[in-house]
Protein backbone atom coordinates (compact mmCIF):
# COMPACT_ATOMS: atom_id res chain seq x y z
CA UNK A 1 0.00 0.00 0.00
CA UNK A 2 0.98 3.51 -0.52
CA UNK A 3 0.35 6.61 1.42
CA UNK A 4 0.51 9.93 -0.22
CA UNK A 5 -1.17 13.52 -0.98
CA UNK A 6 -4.31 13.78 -3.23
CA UNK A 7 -2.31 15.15 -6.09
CA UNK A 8 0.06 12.14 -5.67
CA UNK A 9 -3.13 10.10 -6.01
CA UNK A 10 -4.95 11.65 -8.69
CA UNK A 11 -1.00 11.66 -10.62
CA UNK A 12 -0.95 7.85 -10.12
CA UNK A 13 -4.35 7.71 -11.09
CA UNK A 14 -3.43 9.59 -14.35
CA UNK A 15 -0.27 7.70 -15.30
CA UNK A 16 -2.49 4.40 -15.15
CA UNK A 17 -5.39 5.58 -17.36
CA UNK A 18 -2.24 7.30 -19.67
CA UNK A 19 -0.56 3.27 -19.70
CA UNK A 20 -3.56 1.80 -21.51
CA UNK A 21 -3.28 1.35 -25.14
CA UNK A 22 -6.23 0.43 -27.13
CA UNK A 23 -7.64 1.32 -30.23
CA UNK A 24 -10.50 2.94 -29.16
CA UNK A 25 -11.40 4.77 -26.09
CA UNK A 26 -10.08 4.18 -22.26
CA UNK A 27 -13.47 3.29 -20.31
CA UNK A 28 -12.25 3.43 -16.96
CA UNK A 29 -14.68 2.42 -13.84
CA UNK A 30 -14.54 4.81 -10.31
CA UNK A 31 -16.72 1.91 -8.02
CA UNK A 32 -17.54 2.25 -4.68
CA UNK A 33 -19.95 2.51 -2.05
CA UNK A 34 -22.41 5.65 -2.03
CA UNK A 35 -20.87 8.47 -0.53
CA UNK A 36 -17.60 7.13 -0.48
CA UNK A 37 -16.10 10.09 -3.07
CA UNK A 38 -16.49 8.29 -6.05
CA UNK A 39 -17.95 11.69 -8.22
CA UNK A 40 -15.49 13.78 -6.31
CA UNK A 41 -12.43 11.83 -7.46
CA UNK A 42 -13.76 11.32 -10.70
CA UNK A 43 -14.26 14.85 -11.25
CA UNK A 44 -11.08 15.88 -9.93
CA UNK A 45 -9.37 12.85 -12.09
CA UNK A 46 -10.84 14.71 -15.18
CA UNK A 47 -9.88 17.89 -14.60
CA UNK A 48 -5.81 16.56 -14.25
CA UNK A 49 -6.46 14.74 -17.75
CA UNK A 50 -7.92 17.26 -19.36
CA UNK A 51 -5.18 19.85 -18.10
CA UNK A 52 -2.98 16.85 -20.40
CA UNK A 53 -4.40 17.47 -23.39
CA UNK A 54 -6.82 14.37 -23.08
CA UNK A 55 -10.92 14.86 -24.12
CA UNK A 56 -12.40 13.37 -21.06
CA UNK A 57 -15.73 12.17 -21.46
CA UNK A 58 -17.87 12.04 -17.45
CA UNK A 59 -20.64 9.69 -16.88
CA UNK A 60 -22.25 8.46 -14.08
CA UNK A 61 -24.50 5.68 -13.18
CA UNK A 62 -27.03 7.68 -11.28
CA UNK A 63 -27.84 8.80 -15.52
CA UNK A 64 -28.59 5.24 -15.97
CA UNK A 65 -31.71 4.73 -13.56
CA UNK A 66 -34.62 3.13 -13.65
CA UNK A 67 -37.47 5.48 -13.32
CA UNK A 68 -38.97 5.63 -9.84
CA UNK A 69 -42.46 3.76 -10.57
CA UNK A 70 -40.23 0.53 -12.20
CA UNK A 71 -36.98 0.34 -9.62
CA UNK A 72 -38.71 -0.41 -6.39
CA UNK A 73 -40.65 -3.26 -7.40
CA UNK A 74 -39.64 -5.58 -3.87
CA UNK A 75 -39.74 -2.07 -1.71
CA UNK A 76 -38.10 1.22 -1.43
CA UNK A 77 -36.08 -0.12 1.46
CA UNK A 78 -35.09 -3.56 0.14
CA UNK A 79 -31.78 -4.23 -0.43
CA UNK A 80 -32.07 -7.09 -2.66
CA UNK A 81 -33.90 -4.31 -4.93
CA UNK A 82 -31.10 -1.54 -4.80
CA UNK A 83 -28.93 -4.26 -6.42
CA UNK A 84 -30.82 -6.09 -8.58
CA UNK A 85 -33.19 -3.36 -9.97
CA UNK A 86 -32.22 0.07 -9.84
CA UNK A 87 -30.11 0.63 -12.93
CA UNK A 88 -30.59 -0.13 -16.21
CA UNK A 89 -27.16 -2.09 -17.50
CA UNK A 90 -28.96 -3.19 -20.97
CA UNK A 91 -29.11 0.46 -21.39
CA UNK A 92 -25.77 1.36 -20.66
CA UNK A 93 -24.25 -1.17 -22.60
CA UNK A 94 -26.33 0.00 -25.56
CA UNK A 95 -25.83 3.68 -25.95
CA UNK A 96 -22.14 3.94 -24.22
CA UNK A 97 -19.79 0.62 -23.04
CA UNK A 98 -20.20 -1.00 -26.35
CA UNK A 99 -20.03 1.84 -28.90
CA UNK A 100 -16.56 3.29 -27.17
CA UNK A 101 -15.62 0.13 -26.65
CA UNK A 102 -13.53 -2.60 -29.32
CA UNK A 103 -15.29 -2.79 -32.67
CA UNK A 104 -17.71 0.23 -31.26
CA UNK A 105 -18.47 3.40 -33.70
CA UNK A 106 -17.76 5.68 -30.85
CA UNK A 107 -21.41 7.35 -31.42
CA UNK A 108 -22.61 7.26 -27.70
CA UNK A 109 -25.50 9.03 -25.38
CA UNK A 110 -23.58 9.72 -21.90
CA UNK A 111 -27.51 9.45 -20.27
CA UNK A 112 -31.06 8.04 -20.75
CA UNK A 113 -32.35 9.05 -17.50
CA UNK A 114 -33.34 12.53 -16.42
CA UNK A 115 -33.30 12.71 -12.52
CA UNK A 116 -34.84 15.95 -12.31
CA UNK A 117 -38.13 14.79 -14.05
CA UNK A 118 -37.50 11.25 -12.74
CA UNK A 119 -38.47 10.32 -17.06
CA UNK A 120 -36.54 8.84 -19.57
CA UNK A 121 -34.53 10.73 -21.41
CA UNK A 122 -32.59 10.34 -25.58
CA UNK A 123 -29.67 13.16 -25.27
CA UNK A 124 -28.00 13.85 -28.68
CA UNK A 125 -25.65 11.05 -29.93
CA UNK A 126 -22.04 12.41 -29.61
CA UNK A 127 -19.19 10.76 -31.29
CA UNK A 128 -15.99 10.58 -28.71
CA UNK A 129 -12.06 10.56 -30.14
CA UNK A 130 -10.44 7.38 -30.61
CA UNK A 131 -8.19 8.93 -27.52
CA UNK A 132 -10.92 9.72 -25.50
CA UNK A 133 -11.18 8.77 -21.50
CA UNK A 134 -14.87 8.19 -19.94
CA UNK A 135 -14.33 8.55 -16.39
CA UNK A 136 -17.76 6.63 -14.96
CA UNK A 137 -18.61 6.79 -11.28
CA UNK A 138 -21.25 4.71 -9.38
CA UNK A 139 -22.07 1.65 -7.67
CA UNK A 140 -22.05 -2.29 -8.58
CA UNK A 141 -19.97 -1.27 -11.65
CA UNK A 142 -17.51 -4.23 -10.96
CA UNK A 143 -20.68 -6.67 -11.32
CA UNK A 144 -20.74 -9.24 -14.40
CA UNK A 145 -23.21 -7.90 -16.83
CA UNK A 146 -20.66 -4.82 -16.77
CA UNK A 147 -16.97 -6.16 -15.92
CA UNK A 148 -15.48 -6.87 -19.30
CA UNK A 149 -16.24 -3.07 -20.53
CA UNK A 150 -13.67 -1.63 -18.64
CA UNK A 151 -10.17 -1.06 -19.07
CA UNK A 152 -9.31 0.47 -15.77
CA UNK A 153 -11.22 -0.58 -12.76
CA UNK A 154 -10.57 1.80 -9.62
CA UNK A 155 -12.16 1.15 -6.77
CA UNK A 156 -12.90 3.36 -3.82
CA UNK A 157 -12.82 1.75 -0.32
CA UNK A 158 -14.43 3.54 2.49
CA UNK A 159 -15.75 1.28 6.34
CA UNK A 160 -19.69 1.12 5.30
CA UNK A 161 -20.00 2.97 8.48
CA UNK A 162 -18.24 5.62 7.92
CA UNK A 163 -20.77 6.32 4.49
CA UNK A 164 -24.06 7.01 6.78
CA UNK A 165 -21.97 9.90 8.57
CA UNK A 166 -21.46 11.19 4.82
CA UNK A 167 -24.32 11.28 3.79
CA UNK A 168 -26.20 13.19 6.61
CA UNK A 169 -24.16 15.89 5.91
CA UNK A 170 -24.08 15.65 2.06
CA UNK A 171 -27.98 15.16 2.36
CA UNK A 172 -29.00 17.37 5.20
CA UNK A 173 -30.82 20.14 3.13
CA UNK A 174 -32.96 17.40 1.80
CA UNK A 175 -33.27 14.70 3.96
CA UNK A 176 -33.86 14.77 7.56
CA UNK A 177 -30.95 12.16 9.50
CA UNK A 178 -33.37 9.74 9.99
CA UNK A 179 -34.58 9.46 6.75
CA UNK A 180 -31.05 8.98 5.33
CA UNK A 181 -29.99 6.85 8.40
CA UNK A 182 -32.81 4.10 7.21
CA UNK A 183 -31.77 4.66 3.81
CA UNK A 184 -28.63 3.33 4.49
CA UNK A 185 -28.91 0.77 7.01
CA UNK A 186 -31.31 -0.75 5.37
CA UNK A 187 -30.85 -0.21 1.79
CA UNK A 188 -28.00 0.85 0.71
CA UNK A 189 -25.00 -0.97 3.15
CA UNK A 190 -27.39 -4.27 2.84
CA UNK A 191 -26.87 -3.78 -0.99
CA UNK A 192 -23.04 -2.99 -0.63
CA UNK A 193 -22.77 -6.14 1.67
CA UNK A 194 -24.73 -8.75 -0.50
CA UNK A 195 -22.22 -7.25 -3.84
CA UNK A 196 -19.67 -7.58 -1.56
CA UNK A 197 -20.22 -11.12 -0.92
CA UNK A 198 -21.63 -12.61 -4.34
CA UNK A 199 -18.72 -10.32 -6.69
CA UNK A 200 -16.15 -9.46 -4.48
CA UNK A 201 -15.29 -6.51 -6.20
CA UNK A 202 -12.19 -5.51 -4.90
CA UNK A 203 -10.49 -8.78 -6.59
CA UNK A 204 -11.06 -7.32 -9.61
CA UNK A 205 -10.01 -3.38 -9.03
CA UNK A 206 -6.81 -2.42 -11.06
CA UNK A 207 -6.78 0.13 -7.48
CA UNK A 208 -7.99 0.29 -4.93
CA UNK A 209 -8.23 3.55 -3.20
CA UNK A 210 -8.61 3.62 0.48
CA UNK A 211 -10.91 7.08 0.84
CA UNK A 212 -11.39 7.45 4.83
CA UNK A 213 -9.14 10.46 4.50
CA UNK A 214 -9.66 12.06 1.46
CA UNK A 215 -6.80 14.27 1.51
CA UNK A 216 -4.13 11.55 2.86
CA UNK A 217 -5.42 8.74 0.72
CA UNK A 218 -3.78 5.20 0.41
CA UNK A 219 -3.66 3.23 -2.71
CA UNK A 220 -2.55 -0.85 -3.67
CA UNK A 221 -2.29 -1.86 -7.08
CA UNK A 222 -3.68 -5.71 -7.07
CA UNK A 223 -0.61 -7.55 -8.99
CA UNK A 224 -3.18 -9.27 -11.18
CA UNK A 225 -6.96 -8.27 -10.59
CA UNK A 226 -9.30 -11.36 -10.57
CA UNK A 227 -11.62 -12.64 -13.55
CA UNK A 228 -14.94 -14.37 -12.67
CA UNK A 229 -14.12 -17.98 -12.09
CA UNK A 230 -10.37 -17.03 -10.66
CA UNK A 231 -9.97 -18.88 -7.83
């Protein structure tokens, strides 16, 4: 493991997405729990490419939701549902994994899901540069329907614990504590546990990023992340 600045970090972070040499663009994966600092980290990972000259390309998952009346179909507070329906992977496959990815035609939609309006959503197509980087943030992105569309997998480690303390204060104009407290304890850290258990997703990071403090992270580099079916 290594300890270092944020700027060490985020230059580490940038020399690994820089070592990747494919034909098409670098689809790099920023997993983690919610609230861990996946968005931050991608953003700020973004900003250090782009100051390199490379056309960065940000995406997250929470673009690629269900709407509300179809993603709760076993509860709002179910865990099993969090995981299993929430996000629409078909979807993302469609309109941006596959056409940035080998044999793609690089036309891609970076959404299909407006958050806002809680509707569906068709964004103009955009076509990326061969060189391009999508930096995509969210949860469960390590999981199998997605794992073979990524050329980098980062993934950001924070206790589960340590998340619901987050996210009261990332929440707290809009949520009372006790609405985000059962949020998480029963959704959300249920969901991260069951992932955790059936994909193991750290076994399959490139890096993992140990976020409890942001600004004196610590980082491994797995010698040889794990396929499905690795032992």
């Amino acid at each position: 493991m290594v300890r270092g600045t944020r700027d060490e970090l985020l230059g580490r972070l940038a020399e690994e997405v820089g070592s990747v040499a494919v034909a098409h663009p670098t689809r790099v994966a920023i997993d983690g729990p919610p609230a861990a600092g996946k968005t931050t980290l991608a953003d700020e990972l973004a900003a250090v490419l782009r100051e390199q000259g490379r056309d960065v390309i940000r995406a997250t998952i929470d673009d690629f939701l269900f709407p509300r009346a179809q993603r709760y179909p076993r509860g709002e507070y179910s865990a099993e549902g969090c995981y299993h329906d929430t996000h629409d992977y078909d979807a993302l496959n469609r309109v941006l994994l596959d056409p940035l990815g080998p044999g793609g035609d690089r036309r891609f939609q970076h959404a299909i899901y407006d958050r806002v309006a809680d509707a569906a959503m068709s964004p103009s197509v955009t076509t990326a540069a061969a060189d391009a980087v999508l930096l995509f943030d969210g949860v469960f992105l390590l999981r199998p329907e997605l794992i073979d569309r990524w050329e980098l997998r980062v993934f950001v480690s924070i206790p589960l614990e340590k998340t619901v303390d987050r996210a009261v204060v990332r929440e707290r104009r809009v949520s009372t504590r006790a609405d985000v407290e059962r949020r998480w304890r029963e959704r959300y850290i249920p969901s991260q546990q069951l992932y955790f258990a059936t994909v193991r997703p750290t076994r399959h990071a490139n890096i993992v990023v140990h976020n409890d403090e942001p600004e004196l992270p610590v980082w491994e580099l797995p010698s040889r992340p794990h396929g499905y079916g690795s032992p």
